[in-house]
N, C-alpha and C. Protein backbone atom coordinates (compact mmCIF):
# COMPACT_ATOMS: atom_id res chain seq x y z
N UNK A 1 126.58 -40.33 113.38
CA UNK A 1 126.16 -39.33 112.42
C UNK A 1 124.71 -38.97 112.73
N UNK A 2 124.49 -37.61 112.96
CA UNK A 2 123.34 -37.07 112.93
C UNK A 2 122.43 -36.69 112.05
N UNK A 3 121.09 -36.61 112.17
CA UNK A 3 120.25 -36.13 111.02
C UNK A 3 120.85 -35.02 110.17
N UNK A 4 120.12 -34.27 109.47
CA UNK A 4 120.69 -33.51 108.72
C UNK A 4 119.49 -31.81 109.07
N UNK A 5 121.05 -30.73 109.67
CA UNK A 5 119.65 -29.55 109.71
C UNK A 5 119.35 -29.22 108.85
N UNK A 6 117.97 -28.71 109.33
CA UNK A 6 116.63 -28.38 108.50
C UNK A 6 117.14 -26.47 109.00
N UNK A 7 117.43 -26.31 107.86
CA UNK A 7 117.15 -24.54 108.17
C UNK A 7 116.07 -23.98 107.21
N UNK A 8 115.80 -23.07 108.01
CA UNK A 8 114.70 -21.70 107.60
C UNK A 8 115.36 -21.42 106.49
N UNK A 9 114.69 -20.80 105.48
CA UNK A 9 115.32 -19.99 104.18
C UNK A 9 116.51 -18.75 104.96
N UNK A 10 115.32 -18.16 105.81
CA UNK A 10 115.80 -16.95 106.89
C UNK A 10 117.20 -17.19 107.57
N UNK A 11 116.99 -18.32 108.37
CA UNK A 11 118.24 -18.96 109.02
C UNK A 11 119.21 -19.27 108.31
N UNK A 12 119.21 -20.01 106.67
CA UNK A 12 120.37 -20.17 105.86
C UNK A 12 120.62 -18.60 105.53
N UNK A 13 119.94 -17.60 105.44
CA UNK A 13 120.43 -16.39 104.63
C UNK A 13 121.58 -15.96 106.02
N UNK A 14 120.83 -15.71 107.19
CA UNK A 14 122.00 -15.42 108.72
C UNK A 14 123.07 -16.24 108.28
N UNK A 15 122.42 -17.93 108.71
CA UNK A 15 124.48 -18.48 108.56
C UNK A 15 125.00 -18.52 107.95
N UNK A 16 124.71 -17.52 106.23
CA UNK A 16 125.76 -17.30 105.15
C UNK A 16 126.48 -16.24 105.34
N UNK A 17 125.60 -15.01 106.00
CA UNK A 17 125.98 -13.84 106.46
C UNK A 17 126.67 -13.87 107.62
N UNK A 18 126.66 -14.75 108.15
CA UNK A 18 127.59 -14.67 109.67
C UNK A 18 129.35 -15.62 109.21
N UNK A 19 129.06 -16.51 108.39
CA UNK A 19 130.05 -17.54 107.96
C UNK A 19 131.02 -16.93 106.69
N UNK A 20 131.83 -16.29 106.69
CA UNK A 20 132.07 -16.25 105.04
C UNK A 20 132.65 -17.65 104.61
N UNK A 21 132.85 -18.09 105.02
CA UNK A 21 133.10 -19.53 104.57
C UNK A 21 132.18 -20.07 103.69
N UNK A 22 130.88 -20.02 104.60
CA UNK A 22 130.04 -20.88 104.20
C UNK A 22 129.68 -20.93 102.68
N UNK A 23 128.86 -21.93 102.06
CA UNK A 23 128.89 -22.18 100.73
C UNK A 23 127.33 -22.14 100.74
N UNK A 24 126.33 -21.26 99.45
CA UNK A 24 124.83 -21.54 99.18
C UNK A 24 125.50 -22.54 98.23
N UNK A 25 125.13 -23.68 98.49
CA UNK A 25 125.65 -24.86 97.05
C UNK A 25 123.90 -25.01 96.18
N UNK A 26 123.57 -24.86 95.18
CA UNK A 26 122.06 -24.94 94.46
C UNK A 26 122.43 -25.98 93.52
N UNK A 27 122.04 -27.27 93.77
CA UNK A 27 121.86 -28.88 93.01
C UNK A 27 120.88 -28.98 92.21
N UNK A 28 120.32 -27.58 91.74
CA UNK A 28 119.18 -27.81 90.78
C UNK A 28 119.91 -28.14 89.53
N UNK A 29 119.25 -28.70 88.58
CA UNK A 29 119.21 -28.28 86.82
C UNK A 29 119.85 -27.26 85.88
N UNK A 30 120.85 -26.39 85.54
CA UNK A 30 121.01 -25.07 85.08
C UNK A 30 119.85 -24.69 84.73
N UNK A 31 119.11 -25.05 84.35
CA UNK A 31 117.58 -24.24 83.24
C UNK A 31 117.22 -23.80 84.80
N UNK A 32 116.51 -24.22 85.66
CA UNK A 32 115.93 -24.22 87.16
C UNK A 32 117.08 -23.33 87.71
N UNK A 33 118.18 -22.81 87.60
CA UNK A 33 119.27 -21.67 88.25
C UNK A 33 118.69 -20.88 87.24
N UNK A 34 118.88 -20.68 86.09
CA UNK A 34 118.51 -19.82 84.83
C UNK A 34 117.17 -18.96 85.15
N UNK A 35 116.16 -19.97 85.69
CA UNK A 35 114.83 -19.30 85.96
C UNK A 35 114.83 -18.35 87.54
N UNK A 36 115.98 -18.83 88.38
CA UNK A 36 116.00 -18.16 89.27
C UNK A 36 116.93 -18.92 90.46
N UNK A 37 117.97 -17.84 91.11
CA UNK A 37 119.00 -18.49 91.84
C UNK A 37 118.85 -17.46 92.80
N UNK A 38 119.58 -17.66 93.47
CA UNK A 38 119.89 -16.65 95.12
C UNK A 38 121.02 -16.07 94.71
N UNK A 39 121.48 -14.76 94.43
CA UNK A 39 122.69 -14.45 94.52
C UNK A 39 123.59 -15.15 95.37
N UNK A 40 124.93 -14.94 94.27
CA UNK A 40 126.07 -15.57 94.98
C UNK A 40 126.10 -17.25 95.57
N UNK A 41 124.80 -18.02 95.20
CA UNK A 41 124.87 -19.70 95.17
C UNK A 41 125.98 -20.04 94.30
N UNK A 42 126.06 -21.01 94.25
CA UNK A 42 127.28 -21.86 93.59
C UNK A 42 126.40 -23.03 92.91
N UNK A 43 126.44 -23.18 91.49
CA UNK A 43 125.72 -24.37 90.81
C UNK A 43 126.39 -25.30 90.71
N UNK A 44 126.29 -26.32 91.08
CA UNK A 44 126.26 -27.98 90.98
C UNK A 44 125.53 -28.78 91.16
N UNK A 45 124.95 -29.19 89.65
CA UNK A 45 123.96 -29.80 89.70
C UNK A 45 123.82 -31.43 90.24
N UNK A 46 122.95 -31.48 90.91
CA UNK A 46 122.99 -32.91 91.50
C UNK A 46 123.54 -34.24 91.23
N UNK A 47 123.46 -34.45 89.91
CA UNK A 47 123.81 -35.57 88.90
C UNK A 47 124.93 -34.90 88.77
N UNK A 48 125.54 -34.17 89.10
CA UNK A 48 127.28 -33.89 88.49
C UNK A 48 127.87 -33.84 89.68
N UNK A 49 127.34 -34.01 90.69
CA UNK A 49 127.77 -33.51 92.18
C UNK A 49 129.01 -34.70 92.39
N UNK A 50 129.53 -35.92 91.97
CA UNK A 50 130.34 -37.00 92.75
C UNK A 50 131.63 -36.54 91.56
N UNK A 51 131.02 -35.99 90.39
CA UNK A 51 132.45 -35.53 89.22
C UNK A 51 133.08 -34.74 89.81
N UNK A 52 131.96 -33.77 90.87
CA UNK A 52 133.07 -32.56 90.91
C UNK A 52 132.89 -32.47 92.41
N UNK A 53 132.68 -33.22 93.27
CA UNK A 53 132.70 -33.21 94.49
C UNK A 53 134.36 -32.36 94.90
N UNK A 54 135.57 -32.28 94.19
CA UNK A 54 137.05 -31.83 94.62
C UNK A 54 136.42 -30.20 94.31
N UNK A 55 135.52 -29.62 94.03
CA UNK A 55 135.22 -28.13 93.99
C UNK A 55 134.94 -27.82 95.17
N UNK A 56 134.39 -29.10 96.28
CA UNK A 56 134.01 -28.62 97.60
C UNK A 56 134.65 -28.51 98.44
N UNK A 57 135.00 -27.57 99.39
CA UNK A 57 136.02 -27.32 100.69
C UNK A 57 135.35 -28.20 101.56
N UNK A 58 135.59 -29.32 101.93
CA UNK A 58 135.42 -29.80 103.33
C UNK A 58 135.43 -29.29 104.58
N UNK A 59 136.37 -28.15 104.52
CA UNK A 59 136.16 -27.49 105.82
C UNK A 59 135.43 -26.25 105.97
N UNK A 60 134.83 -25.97 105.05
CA UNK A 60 133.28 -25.00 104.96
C UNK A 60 132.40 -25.76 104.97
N UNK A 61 131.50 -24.87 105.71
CA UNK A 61 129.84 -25.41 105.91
C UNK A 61 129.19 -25.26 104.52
N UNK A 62 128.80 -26.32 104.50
CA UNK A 62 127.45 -26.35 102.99
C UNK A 62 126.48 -26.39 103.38
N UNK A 63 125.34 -25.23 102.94
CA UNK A 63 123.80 -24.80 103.34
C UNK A 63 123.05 -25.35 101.02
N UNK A 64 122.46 -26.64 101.37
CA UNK A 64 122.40 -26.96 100.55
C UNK A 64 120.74 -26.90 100.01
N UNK A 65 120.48 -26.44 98.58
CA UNK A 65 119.46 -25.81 98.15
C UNK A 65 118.98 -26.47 96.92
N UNK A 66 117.74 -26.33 96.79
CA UNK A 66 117.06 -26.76 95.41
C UNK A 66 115.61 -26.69 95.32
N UNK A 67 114.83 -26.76 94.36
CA UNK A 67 113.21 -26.10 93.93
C UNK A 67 112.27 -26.15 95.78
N UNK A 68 112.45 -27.72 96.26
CA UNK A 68 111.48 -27.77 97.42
C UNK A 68 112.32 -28.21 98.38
N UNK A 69 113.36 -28.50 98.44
CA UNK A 69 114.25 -29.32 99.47
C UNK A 69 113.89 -30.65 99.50
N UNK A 70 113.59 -31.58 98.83
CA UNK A 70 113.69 -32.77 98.39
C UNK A 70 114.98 -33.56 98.16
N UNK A 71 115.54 -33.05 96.87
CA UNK A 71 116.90 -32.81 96.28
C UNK A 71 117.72 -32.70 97.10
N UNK A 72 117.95 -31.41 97.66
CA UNK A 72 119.05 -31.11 98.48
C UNK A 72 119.28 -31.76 100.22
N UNK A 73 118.13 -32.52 100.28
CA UNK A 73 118.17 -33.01 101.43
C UNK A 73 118.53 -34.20 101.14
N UNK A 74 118.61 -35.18 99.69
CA UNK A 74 119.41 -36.61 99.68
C UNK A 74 121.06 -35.90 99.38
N UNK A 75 121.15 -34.92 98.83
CA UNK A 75 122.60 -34.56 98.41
C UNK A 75 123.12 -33.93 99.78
N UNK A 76 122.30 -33.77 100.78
CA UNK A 76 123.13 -33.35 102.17
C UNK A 76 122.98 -34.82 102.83
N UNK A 77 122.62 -35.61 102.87
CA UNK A 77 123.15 -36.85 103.26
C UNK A 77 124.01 -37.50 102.53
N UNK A 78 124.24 -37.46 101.35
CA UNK A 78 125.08 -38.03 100.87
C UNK A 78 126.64 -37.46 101.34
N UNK A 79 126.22 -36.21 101.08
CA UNK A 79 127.93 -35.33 101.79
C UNK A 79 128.13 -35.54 103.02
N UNK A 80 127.15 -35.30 103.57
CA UNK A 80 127.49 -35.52 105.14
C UNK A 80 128.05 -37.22 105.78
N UNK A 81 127.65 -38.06 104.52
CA UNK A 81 128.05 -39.30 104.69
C UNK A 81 129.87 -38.90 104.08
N UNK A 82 130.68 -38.12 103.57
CA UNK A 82 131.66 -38.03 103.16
C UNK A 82 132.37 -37.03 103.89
N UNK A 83 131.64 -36.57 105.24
CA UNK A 83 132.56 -35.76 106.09
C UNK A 83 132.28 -34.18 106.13
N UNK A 84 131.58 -33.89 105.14
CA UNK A 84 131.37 -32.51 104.84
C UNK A 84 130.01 -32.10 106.21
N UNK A 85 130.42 -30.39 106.27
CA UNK A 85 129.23 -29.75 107.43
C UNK A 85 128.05 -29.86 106.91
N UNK A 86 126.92 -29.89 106.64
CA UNK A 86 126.02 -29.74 105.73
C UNK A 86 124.81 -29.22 106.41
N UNK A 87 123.93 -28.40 105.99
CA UNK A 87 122.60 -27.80 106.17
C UNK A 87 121.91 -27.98 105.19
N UNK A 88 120.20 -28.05 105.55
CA UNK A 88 119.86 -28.30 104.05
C UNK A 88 118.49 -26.88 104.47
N UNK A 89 118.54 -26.44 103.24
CA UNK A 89 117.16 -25.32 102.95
C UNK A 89 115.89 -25.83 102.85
N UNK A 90 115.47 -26.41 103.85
CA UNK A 90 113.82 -26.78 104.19
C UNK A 90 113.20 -26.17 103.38
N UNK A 91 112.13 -26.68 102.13
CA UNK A 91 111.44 -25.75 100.86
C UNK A 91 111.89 -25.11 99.73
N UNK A 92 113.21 -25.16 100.21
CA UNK A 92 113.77 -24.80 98.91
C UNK A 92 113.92 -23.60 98.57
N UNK A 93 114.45 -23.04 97.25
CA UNK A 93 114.26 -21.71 96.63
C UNK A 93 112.63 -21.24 96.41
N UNK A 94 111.95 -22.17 96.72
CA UNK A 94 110.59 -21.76 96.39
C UNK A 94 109.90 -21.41 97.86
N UNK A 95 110.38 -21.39 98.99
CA UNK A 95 110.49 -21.06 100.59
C UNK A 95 111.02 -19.83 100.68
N UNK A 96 112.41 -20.08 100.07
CA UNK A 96 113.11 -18.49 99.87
C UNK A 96 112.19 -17.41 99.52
N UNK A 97 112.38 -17.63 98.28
CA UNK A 97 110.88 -16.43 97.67
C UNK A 97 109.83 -16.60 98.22
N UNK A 98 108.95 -17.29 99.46
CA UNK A 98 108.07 -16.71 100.11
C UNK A 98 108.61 -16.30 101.06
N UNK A 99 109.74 -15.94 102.16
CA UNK A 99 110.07 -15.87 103.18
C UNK A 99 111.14 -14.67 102.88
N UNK A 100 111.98 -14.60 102.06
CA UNK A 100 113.23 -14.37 102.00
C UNK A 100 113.21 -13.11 100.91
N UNK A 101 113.13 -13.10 99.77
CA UNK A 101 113.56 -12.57 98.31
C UNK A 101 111.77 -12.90 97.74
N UNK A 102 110.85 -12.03 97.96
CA UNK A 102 109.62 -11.81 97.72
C UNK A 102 109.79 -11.48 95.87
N UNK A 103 111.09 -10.85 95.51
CA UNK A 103 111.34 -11.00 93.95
C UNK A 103 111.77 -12.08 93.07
N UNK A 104 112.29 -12.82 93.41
CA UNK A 104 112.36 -14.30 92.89
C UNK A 104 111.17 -14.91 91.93
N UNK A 105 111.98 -14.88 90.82
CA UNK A 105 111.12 -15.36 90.10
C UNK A 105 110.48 -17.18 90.04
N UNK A 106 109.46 -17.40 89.97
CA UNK A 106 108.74 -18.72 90.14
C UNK A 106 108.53 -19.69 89.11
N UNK A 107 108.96 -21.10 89.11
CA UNK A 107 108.78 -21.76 88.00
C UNK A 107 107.75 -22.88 88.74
């Protein structure tokens, strides 16, 4: 098992757009989606992530997201320890909106 990639905000927006498969999965908080999400992410919040882990296709890639990439980089090891593709969003939604979606609102 290999590390876990580190993508660009930029680079996750391409391999969503190139993949329709692929999944934006956002492991934040609802209040933290509420204040601001990426179109078309999918919420599951971190602490609920092993209840509802059967929502996830195993055979889609997961480009996995949250405030700084902290979060989403233990929840892409954890999946990736269960077989799943996984990418994680280096910085987070807060990377996005400097790089990506300059309208994104900031908490």
């Amino acid at each position: 098992m290999g590390g876990i990639p580190q993508l660009t905000p930029a680079e996750a927006r391409d391999l969503l757009g190139q993949n329709a498969d692929a999944v934006l999965l956002d492991v934040r908080e609802e209040w933290e989606y509420a204040q601001a999400h990426v179109a078309g992410s999918r919420l599951i919040p971190m602490d609920e992530l092993p209840d509802r882990l059967e929502e996830l296709n195993p055979e889609h890639a997961l480009v996995v997201l949250c405030h700084h990439g902290n979060r989403s980089q233990q929840v892409s090891i954890w999946l990736q320890s269960r077989g799943y593709d996984v990418n994680n969003v280096a910085g987070g939604i807060e990377a996005w909106a400097d790089t990506v979606d300059p309208g994104l609102p900031r908490y």
